[in-house]
C-alpha atoms as a PDB file:
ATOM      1  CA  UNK A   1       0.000   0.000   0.000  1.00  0.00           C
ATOM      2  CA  UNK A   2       1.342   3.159  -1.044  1.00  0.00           C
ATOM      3  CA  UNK A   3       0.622   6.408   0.907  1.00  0.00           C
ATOM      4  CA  UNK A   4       0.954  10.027  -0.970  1.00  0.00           C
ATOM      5  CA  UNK A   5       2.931  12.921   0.032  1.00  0.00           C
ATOM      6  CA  UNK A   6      -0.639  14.797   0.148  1.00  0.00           C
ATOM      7  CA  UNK A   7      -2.013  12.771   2.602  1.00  0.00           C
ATOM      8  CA  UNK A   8       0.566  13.421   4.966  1.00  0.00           C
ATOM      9  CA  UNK A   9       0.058  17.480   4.253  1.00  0.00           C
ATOM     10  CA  UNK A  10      -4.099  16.978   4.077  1.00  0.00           C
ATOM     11  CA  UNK A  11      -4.894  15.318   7.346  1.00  0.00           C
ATOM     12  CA  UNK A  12      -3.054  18.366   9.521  1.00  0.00           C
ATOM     13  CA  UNK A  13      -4.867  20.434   7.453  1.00  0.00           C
ATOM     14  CA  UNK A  14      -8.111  18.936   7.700  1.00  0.00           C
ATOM     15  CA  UNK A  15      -7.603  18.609  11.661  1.00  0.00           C
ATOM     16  CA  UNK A  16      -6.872  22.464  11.664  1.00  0.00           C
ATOM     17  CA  UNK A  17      -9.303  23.410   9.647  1.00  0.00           C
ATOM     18  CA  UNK A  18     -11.908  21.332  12.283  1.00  0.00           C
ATOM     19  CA  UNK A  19     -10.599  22.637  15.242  1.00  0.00           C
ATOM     20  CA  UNK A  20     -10.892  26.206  14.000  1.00  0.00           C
ATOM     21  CA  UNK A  21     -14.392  25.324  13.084  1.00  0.00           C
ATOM     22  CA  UNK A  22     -15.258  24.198  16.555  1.00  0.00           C
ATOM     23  CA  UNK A  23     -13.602  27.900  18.074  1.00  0.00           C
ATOM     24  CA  UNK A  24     -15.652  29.994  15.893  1.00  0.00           C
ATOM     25  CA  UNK A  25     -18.875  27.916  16.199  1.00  0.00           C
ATOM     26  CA  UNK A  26     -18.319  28.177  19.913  1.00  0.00           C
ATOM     27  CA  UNK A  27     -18.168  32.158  19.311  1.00  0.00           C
ATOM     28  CA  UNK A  28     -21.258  32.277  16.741  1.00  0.00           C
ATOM     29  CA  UNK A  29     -23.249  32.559  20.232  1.00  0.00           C
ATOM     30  CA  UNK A  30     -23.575  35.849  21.986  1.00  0.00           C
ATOM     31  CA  UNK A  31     -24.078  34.311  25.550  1.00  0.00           C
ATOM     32  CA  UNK A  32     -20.657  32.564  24.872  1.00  0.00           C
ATOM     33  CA  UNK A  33     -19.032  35.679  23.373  1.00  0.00           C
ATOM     34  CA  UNK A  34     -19.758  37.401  26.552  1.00  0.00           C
ATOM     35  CA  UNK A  35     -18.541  34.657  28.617  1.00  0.00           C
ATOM     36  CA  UNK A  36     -15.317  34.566  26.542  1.00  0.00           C
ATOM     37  CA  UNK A  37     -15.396  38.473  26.983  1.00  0.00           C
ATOM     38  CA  UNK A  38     -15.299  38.423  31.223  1.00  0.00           C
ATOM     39  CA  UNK A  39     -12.644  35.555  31.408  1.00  0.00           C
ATOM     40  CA  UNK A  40     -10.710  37.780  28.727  1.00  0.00           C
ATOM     41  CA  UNK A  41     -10.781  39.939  32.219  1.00  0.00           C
ATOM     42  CA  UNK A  42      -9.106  36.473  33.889  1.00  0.00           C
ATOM     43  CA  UNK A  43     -10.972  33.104  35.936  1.00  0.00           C
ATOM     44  CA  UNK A  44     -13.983  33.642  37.437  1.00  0.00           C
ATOM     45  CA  UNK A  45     -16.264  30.499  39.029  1.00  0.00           C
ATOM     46  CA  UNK A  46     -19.349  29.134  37.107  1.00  0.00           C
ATOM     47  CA  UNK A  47     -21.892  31.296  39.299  1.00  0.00           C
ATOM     48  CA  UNK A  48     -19.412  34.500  38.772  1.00  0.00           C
ATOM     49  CA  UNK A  49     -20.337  34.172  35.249  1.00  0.00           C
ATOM     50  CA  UNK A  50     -24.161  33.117  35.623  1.00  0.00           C
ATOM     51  CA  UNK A  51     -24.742  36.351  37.415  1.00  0.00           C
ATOM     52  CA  UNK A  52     -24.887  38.987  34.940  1.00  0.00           C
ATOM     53  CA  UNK A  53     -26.550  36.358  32.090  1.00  0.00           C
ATOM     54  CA  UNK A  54     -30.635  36.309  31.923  1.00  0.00           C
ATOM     55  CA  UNK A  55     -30.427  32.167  32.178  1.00  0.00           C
ATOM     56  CA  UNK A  56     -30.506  29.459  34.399  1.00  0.00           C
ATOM     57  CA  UNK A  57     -26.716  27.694  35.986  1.00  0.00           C
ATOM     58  CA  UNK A  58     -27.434  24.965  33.759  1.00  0.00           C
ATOM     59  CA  UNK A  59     -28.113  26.783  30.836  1.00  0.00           C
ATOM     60  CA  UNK A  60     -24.924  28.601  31.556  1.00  0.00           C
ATOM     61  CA  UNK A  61     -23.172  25.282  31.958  1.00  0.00           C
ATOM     62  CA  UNK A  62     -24.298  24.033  28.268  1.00  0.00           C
ATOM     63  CA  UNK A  63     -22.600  27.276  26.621  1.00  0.00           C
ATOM     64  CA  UNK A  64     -19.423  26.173  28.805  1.00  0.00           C
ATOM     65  CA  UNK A  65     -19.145  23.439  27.734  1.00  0.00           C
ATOM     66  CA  UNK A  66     -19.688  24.038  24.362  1.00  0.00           C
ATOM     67  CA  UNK A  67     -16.330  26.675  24.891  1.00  0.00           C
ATOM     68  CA  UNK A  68     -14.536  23.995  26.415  1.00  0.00           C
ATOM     69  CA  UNK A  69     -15.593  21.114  23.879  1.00  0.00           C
ATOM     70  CA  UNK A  70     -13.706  24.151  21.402  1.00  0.00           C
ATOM     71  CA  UNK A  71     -10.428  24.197  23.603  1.00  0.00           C
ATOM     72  CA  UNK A  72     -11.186  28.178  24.049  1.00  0.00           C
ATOM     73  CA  UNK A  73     -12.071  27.612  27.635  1.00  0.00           C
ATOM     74  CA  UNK A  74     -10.645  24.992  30.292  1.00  0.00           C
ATOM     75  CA  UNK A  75     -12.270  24.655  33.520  1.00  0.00           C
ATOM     76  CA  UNK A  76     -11.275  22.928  37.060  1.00  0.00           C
ATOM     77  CA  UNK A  77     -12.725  22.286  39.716  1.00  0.00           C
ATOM     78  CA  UNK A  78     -12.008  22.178  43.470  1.00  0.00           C
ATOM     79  CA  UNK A  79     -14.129  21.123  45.629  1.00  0.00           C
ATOM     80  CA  UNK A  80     -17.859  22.422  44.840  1.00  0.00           C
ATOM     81  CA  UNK A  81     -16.483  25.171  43.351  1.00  0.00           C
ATOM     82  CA  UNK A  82     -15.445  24.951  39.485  1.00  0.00           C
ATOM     83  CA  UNK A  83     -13.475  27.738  38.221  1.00  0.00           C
ATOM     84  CA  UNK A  84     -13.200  28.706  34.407  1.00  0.00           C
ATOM     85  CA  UNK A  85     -10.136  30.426  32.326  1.00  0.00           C
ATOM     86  CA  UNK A  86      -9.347  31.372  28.940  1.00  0.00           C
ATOM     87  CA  UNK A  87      -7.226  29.204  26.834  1.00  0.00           C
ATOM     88  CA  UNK A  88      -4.782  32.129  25.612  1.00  0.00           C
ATOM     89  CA  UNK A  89      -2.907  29.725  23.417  1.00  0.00           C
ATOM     90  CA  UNK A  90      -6.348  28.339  21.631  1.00  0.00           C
ATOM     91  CA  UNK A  91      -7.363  32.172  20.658  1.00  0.00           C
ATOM     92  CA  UNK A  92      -4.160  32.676  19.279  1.00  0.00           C
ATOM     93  CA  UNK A  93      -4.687  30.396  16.639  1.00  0.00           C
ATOM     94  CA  UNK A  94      -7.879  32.421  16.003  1.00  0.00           C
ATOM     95  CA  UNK A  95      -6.159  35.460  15.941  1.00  0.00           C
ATOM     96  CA  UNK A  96      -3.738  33.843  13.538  1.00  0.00           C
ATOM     97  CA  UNK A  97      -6.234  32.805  11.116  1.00  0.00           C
ATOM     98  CA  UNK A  98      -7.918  36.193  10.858  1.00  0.00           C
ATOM     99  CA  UNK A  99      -4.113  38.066  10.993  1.00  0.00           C
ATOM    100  CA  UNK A 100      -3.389  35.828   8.149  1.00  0.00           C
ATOM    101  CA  UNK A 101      -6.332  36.487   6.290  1.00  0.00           C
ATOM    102  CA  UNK A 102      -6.251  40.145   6.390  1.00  0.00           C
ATOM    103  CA  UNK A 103      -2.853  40.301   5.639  1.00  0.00           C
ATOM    104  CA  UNK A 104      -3.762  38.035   2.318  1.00  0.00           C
ATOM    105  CA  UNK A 105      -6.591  40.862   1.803  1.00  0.00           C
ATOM    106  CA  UNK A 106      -4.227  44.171   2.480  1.00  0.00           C
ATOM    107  CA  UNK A 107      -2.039  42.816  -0.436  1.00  0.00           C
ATOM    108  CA  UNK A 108      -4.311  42.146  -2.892  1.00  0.00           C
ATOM    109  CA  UNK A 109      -6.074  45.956  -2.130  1.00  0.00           C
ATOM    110  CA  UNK A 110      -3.162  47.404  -2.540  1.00  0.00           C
ATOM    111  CA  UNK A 111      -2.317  46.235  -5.799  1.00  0.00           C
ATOM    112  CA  UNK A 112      -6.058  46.716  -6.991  1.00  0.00           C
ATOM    113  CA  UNK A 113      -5.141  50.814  -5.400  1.00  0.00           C
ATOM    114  CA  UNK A 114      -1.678  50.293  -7.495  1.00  0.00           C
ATOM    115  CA  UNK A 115      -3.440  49.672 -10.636  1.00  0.00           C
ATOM    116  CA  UNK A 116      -6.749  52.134 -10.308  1.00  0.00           C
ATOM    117  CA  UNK A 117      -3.734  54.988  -9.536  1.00  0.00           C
ATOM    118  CA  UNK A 118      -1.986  53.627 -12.811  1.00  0.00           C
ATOM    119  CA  UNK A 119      -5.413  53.850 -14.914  1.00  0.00           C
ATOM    120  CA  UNK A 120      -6.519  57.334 -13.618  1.00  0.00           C
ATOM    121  CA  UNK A 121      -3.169  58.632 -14.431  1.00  0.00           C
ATOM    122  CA  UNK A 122      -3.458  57.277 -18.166  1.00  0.00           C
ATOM    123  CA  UNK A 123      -4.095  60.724 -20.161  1.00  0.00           C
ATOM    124  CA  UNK A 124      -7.883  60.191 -21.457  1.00  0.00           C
ATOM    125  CA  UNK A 125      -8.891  59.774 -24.819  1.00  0.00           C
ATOM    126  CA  UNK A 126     -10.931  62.195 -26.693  1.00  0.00           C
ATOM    127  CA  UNK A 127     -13.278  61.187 -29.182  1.00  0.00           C
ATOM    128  CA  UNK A 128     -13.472  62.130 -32.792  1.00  0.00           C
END
């Protein structure tokens, strides 16, 4: 059985490509973007970040889960008390998706503004 070169390079890709889908499926919610947003701020227990949301514990405790099922959030828990944090490492990824894209996008605008300066500086041409 032979195995290709590409399938080697695909299957990281694929596995990226995944996980990044889980992180911003995980932040398609606005309850979970908030929740992201106050342990951005550092930990804070479960009921710390119940309080300001219009929902029940266990309704908070789906959306965590959710976050952590993404690897954006990691929890522990110590006693009765469990205690969520941000997963700085598993944003950065996020952030280096987008910083890659935009850099992709500032490139290719600036050659578009390269050739729209070339064109308006073309002398016009007059009719007959």
């Amino acid at each position: 059985m032979t195995i290709h070169k590409s399938t080697h390079i695909l299957k990281p890709m694929l596995n990226y490509s995944a996980s990044l889908d889980l992180k911003f499926q995980a932040l398609a919610d606005p309850t979970r973007r908030v929740i992201v947003e106050r342990l951005s701020r550092g930990p804070a227990t479960v009921s710390e970040l119940a309080k300001p949301l219009p929902m029940s514990l266990p309704a908070v405790v789906q959306h965590l889960q959710v976050l952590e099922a993404s690897g954006l959030v990691r929890s522990e828990k110590i006693g009765r008390v469990r205690t969520c944090q941000m997963d700085s490492g598993e944003m950065r990824m996020i952030e280096q998706w987008i910083s890659d894209r935009r850099s992709t996008w500032e490139q290719r605008l600036d050659r578009l503004g390269k050739v729209l300066a070339e064109f308006s500086d073309e002398p016009e041409k007059k009719g007959n």
